[in-house]
PDB file of N, CA and C in Angstrom:
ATOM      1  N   UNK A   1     -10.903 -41.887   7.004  1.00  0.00           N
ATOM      2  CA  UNK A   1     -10.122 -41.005   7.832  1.00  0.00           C
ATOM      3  C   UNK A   1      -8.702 -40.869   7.272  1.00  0.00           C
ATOM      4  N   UNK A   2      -7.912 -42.280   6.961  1.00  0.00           N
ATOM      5  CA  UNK A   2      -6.727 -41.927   6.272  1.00  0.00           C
ATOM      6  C   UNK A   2      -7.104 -41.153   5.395  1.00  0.00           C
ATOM      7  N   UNK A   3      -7.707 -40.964   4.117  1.00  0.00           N
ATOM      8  CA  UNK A   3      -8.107 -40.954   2.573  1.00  0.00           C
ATOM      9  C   UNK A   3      -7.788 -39.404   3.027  1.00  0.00           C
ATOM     10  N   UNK A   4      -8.712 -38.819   4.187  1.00  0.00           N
ATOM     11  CA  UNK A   4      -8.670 -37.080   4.890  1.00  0.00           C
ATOM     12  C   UNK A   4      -7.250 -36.660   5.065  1.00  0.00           C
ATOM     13  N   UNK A   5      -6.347 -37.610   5.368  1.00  0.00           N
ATOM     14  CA  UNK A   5      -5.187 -36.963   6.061  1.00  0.00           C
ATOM     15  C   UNK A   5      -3.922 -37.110   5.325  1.00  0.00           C
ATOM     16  N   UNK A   6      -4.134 -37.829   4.252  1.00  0.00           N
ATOM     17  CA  UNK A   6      -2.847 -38.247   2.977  1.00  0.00           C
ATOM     18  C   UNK A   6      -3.626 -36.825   2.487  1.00  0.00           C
ATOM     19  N   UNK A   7      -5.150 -36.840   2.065  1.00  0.00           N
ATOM     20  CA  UNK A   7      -5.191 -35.220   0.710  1.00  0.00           C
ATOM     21  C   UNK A   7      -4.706 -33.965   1.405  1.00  0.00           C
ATOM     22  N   UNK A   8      -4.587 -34.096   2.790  1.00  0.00           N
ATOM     23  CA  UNK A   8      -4.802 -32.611   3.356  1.00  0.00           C
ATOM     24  C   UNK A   8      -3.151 -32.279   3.507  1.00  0.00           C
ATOM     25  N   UNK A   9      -2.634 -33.497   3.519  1.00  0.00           N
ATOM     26  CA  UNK A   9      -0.646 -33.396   3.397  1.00  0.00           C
ATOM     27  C   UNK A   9      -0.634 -33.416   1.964  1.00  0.00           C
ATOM     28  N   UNK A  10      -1.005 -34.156   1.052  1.00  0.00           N
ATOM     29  CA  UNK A  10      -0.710 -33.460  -0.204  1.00  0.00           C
ATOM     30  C   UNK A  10      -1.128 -32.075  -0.471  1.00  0.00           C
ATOM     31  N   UNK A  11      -2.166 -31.350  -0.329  1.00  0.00           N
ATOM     32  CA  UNK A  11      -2.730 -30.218  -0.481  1.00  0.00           C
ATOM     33  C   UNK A  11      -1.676 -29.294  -0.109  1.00  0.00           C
ATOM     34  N   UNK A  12      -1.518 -29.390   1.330  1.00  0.00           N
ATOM     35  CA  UNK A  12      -0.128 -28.561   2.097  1.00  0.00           C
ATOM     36  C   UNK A  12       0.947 -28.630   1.263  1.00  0.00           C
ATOM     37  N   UNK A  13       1.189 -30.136   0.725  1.00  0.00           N
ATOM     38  CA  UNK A  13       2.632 -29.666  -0.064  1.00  0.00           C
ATOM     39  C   UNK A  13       2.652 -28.879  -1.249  1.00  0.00           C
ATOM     40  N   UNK A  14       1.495 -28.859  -2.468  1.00  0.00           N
ATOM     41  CA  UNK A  14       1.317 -28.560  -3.400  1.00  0.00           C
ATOM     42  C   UNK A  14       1.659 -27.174  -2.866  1.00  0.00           C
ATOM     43  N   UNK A  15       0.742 -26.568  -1.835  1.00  0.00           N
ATOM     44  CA  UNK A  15       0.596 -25.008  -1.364  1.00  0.00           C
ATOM     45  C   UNK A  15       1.734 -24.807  -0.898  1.00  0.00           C
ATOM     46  N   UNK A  16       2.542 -25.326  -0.487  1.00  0.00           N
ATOM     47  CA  UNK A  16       3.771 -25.007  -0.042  1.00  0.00           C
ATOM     48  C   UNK A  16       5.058 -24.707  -1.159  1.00  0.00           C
ATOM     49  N   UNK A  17       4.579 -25.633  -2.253  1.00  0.00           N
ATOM     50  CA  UNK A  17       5.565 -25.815  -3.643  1.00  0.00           C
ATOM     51  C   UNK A  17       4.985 -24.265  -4.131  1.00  0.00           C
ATOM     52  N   UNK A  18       3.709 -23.919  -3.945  1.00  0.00           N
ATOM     53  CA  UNK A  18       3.133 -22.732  -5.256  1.00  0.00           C
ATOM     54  C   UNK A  18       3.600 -21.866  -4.299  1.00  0.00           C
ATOM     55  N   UNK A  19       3.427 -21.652  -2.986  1.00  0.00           N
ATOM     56  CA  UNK A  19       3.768 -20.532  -2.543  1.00  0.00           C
ATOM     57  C   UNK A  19       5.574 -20.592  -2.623  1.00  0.00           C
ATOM     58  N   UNK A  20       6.004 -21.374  -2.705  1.00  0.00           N
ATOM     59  CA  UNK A  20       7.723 -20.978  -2.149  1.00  0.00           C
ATOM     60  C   UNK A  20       7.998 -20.347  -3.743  1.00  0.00           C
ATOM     61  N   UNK A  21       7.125 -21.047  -5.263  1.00  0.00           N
ATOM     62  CA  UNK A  21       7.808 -20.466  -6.165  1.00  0.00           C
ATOM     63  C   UNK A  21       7.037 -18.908  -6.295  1.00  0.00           C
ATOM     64  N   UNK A  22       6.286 -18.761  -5.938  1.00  0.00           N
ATOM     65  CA  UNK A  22       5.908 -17.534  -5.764  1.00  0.00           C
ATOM     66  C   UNK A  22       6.662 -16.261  -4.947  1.00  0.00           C
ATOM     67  N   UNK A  23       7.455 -16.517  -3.991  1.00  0.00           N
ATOM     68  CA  UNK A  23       8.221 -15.861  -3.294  1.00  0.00           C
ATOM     69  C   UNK A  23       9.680 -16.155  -3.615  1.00  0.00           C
ATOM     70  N   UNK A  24      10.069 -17.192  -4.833  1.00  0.00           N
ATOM     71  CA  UNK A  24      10.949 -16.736  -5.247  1.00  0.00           C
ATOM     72  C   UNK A  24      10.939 -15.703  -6.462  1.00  0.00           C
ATOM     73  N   UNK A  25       9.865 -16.115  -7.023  1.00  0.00           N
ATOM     74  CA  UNK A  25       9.500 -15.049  -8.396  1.00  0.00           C
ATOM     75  C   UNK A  25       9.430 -13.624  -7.500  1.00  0.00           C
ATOM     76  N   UNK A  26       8.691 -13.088  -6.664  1.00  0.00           N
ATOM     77  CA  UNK A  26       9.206 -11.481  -6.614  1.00  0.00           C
ATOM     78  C   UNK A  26      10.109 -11.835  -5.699  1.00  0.00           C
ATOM     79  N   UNK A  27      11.202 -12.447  -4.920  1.00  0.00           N
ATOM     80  CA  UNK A  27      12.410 -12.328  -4.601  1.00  0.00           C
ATOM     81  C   UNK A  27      13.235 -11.892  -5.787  1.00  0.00           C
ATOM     82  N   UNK A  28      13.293 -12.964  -6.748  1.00  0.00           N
ATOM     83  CA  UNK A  28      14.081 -12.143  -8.062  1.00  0.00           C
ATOM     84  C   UNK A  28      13.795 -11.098  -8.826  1.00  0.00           C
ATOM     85  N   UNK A  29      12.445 -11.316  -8.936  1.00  0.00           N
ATOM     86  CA  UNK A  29      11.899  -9.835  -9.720  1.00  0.00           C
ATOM     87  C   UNK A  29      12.528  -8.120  -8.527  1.00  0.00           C
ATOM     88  N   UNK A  30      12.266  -8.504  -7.697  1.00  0.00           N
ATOM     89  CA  UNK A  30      13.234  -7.403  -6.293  1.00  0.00           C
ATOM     90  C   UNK A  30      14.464  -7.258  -6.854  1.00  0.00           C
ATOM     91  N   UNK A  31      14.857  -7.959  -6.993  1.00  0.00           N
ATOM     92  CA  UNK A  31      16.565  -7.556  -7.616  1.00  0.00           C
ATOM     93  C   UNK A  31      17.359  -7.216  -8.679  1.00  0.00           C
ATOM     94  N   UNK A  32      16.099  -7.588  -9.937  1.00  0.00           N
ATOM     95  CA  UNK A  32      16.158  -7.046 -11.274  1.00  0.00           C
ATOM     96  C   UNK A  32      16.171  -5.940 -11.566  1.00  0.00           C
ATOM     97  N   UNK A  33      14.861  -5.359 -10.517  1.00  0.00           N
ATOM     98  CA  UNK A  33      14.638  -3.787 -11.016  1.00  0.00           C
ATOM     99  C   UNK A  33      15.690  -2.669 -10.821  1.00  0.00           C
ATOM    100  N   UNK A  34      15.395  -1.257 -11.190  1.00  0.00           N
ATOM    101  CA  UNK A  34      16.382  -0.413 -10.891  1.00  0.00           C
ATOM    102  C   UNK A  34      16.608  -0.369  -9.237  1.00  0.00           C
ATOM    103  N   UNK A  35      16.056  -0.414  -8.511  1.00  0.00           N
ATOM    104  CA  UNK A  35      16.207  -0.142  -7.301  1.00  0.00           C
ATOM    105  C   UNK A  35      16.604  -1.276  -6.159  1.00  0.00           C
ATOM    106  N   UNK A  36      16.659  -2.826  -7.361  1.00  0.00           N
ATOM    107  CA  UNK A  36      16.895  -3.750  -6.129  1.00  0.00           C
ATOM    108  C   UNK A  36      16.097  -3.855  -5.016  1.00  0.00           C
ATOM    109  N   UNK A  37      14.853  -3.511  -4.888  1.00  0.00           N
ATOM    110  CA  UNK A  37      13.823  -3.883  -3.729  1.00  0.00           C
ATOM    111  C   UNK A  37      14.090  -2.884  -2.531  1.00  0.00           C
ATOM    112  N   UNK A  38      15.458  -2.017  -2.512  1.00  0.00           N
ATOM    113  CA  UNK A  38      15.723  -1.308  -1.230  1.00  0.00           C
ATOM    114  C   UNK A  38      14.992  -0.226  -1.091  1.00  0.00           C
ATOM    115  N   UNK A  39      13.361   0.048  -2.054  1.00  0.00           N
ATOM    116  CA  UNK A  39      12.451   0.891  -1.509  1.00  0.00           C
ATOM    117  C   UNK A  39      13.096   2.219  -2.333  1.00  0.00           C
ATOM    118  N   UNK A  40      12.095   3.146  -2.320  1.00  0.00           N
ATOM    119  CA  UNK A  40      12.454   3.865  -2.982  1.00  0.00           C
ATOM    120  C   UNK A  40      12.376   5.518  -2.013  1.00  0.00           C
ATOM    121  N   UNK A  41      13.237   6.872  -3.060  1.00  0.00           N
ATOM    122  CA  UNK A  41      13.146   7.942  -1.496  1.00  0.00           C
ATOM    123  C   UNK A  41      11.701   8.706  -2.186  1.00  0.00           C
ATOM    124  N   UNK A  42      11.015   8.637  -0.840  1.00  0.00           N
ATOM    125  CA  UNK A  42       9.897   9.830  -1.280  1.00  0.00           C
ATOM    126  C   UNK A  42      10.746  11.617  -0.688  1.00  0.00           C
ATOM    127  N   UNK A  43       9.817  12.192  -1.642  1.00  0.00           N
ATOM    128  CA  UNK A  43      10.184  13.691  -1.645  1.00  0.00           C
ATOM    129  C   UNK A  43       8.755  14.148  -1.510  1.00  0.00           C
ATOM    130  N   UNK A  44       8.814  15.368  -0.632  1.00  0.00           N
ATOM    131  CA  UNK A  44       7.522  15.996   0.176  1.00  0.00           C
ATOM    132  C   UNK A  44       7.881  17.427   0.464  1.00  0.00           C
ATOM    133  N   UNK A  45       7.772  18.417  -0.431  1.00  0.00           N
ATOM    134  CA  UNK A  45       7.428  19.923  -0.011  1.00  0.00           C
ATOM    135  C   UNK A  45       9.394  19.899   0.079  1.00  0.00           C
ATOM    136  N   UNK A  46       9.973  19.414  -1.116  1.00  0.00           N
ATOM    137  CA  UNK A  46      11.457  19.723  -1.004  1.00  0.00           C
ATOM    138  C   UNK A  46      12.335  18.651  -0.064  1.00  0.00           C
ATOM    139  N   UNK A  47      11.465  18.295   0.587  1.00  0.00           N
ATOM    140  CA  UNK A  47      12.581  17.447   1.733  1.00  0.00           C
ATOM    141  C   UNK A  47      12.277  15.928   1.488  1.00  0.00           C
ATOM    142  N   UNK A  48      13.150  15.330   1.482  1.00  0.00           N
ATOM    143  CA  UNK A  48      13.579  13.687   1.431  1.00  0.00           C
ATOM    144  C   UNK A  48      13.554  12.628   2.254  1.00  0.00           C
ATOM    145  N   UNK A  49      12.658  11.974   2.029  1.00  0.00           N
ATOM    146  CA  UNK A  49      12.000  10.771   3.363  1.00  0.00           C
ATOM    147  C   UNK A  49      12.868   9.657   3.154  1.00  0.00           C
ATOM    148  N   UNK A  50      13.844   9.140   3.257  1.00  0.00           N
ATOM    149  CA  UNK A  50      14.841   7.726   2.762  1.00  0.00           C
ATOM    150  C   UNK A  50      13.006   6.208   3.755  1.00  0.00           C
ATOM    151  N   UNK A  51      13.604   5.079   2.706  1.00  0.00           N
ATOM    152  CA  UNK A  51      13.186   4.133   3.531  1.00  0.00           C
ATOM    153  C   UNK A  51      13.851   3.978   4.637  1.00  0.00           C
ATOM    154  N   UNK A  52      12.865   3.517   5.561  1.00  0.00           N
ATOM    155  CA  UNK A  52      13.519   2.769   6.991  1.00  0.00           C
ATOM    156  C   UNK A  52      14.249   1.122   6.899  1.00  0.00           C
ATOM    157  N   UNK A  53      13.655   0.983   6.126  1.00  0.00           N
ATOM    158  CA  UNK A  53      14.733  -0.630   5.871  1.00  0.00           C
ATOM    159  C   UNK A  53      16.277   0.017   5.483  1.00  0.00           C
ATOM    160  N   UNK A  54      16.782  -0.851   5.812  1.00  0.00           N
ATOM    161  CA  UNK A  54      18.541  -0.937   5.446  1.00  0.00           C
ATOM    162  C   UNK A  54      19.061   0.003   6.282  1.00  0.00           C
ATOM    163  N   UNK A  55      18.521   0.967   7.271  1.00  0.00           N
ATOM    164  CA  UNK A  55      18.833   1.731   8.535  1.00  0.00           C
ATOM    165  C   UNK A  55      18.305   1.653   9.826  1.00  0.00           C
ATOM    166  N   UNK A  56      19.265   2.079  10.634  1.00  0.00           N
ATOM    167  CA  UNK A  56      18.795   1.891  12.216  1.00  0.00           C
ATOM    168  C   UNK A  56      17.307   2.464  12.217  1.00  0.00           C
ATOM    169  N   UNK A  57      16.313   1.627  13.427  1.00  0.00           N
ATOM    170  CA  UNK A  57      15.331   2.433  13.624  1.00  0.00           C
ATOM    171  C   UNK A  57      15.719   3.213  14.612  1.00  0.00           C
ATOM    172  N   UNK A  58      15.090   4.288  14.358  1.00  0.00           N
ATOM    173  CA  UNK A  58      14.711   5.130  15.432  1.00  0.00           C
ATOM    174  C   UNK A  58      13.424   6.068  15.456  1.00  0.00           C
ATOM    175  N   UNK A  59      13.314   6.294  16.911  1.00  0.00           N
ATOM    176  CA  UNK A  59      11.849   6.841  17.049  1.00  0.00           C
ATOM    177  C   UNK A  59      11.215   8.220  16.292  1.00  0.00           C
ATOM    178  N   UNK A  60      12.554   9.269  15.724  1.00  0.00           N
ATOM    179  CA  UNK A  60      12.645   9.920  14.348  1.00  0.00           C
ATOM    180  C   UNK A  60      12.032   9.222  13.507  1.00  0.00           C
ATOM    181  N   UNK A  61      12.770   8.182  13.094  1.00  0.00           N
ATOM    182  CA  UNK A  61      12.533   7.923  11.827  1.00  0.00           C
ATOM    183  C   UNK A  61      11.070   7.323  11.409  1.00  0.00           C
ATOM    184  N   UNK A  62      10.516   7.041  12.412  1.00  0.00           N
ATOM    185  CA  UNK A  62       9.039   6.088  12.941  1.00  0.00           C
ATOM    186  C   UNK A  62       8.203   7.450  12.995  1.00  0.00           C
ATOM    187  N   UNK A  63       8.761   7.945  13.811  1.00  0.00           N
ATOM    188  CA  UNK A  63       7.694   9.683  13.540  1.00  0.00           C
ATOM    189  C   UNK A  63       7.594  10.640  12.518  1.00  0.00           C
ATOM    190  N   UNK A  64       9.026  10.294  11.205  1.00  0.00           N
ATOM    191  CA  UNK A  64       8.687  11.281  10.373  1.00  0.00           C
ATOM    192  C   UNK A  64       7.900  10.768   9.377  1.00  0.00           C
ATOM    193  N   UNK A  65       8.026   8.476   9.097  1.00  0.00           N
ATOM    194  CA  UNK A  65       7.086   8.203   8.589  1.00  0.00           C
ATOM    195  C   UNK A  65       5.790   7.979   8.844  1.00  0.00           C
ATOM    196  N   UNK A  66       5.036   8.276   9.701  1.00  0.00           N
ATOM    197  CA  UNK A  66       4.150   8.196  10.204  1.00  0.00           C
ATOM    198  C   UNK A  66       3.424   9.162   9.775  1.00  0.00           C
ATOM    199  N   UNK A  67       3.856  10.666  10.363  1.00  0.00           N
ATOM    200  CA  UNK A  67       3.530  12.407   9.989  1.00  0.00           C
ATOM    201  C   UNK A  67       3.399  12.507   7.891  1.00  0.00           C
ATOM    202  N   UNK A  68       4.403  12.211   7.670  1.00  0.00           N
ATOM    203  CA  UNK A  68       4.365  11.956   6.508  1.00  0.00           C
ATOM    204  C   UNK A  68       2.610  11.271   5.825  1.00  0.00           C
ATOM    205  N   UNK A  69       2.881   9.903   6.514  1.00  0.00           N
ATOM    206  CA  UNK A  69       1.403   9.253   5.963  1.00  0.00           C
ATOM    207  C   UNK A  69       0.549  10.016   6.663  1.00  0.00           C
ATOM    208  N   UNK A  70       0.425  10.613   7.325  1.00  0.00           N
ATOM    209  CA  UNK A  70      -0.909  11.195   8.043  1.00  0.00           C
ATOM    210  C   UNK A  70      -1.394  12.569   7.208  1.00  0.00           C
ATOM    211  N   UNK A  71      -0.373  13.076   7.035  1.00  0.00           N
ATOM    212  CA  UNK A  71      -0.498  14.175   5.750  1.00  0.00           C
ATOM    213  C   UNK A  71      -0.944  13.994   4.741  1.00  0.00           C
ATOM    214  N   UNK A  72      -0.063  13.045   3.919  1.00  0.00           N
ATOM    215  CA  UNK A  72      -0.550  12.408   2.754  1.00  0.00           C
ATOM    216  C   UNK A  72      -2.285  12.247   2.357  1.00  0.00           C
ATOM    217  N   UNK A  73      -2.753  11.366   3.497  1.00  0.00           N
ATOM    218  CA  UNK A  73      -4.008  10.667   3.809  1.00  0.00           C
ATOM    219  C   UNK A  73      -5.040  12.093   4.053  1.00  0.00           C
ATOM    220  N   UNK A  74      -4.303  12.755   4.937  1.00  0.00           N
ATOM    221  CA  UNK A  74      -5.581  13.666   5.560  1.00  0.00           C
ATOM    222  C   UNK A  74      -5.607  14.972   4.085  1.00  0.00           C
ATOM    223  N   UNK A  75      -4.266  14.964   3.111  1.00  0.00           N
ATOM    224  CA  UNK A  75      -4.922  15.295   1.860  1.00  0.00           C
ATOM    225  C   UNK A  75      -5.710  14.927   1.196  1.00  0.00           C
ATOM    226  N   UNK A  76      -5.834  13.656   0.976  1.00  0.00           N
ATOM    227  CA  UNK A  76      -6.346  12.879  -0.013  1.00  0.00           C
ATOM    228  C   UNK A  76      -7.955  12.952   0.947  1.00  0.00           C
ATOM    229  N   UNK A  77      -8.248  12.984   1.771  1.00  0.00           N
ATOM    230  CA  UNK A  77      -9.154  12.961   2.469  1.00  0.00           C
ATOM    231  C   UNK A  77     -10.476  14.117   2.220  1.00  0.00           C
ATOM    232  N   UNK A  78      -9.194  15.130   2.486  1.00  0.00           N
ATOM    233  CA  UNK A  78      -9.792  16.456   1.738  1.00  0.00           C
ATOM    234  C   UNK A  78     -10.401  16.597   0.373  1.00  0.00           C
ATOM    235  N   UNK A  79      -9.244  16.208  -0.635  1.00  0.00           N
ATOM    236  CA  UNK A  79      -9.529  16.031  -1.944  1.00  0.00           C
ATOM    237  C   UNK A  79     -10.994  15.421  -2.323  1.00  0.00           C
ATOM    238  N   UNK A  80     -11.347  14.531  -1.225  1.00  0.00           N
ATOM    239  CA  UNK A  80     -12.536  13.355  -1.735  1.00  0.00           C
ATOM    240  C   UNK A  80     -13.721  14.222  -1.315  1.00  0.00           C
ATOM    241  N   UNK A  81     -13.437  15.389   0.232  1.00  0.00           N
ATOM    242  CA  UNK A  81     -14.730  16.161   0.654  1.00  0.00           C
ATOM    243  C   UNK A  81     -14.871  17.065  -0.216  1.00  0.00           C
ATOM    244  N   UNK A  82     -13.831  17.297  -0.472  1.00  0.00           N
ATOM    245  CA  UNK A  82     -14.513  18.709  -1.972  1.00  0.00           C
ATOM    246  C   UNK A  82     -15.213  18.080  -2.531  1.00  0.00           C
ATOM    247  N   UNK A  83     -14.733  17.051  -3.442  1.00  0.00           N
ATOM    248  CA  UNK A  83     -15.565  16.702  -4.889  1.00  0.00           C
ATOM    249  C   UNK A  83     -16.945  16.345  -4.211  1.00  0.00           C
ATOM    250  N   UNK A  84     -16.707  15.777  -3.684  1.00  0.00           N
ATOM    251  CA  UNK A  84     -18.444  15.180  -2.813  1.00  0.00           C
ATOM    252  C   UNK A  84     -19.181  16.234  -2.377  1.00  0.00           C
ATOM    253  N   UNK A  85     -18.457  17.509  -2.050  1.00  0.00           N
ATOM    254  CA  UNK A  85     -18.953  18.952  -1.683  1.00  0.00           C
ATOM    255  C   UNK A  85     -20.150  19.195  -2.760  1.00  0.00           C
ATOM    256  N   UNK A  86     -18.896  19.568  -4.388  1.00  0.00           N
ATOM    257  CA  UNK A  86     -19.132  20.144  -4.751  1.00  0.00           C
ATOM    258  C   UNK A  86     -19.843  19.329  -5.797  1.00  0.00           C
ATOM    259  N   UNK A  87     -20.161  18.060  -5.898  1.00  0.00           N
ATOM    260  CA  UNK A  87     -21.346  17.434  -6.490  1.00  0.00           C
ATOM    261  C   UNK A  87     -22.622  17.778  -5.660  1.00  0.00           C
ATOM    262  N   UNK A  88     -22.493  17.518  -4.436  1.00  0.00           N
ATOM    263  CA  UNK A  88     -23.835  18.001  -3.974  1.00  0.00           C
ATOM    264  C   UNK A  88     -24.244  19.028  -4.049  1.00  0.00           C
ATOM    265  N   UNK A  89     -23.700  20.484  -4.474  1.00  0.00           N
ATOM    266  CA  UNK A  89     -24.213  21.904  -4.052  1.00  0.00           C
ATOM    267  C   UNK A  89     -24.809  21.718  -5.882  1.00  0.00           C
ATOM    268  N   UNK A  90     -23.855  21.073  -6.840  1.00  0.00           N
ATOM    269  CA  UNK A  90     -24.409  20.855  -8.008  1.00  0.00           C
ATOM    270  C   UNK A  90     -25.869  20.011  -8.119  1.00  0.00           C
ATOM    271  N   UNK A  91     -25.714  19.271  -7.325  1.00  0.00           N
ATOM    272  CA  UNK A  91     -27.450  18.744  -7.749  1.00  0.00           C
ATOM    273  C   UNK A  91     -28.609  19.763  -7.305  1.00  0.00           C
ATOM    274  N   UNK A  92     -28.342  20.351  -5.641  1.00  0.00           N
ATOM    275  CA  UNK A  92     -29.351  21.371  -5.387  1.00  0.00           C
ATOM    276  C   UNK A  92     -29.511  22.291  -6.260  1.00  0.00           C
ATOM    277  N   UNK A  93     -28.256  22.855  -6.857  1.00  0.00           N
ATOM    278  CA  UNK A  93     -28.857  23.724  -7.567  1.00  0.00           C
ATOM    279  C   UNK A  93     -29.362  23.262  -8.765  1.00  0.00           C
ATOM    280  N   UNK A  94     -29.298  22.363  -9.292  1.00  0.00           N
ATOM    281  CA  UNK A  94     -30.260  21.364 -10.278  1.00  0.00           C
ATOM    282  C   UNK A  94     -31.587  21.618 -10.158  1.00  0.00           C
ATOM    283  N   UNK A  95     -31.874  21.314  -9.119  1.00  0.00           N
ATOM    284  CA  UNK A  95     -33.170  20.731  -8.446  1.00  0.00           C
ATOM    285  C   UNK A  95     -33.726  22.344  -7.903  1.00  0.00           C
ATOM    286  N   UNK A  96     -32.738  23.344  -8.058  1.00  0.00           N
ATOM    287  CA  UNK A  96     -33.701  24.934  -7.868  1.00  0.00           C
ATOM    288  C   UNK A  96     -34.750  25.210  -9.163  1.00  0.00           C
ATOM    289  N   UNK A  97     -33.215  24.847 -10.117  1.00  0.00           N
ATOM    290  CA  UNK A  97     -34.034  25.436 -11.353  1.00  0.00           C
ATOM    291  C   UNK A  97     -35.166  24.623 -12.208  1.00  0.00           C
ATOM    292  N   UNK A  98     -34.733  23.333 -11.733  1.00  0.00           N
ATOM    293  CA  UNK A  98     -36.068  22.211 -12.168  1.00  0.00           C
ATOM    294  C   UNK A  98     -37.264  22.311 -11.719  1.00  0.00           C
ATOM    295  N   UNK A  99     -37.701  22.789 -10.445  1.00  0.00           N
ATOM    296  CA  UNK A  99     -38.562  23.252  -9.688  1.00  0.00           C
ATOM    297  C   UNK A  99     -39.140  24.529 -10.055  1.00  0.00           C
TER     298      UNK A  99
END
């Protein structure tokens, strides 16, 4: 029972040592880059989305990123029903002229 409870506190510490240097490695790697970790601005149809970190929230700012991802997504969404569309109308007609 001891033998269980000394490995399972060493284990914790080891995991505790790998994870803390792990979160200092991209803590610093965050601050190296050009942008310093403060996120970067997306641009959408001309207009400029800033991150919400390092500014007040507000329920704007929660709704324009939100609308934003929902757009984004319900493109990409689209994008995936075409191709899947238009592979399938390609096999039937495969399968006209094979016939």
């Amino acid at each position: 029972m001891k033998n269980h409870i000394v490995s399972a506190f060493r284990l914790t510490l080891v995991m505790l040592v790998v994870t803390g240097i792990y979160l200092a490695v991209v803590y610093a790697g965050s601050k190296i880059l050009p942008n310093k970790g403060n996120g970067e601005i997306v641009y959408y149809k001309g207009q400029s989305f800033m991150p919400i970190s390092g500014r007040s929230l507000s329920l704007k700012n929660i709704f324009t990123a939100v609308l934003l991802q929902l757009i984004i997504t319900q493109q990409e969404v689209e994008a995936v029903i075409k191709a899947q569309a238009i592979k399938n109308i390609w096999k039937l007609y495969r399968k006209e002229w094979i016939l």
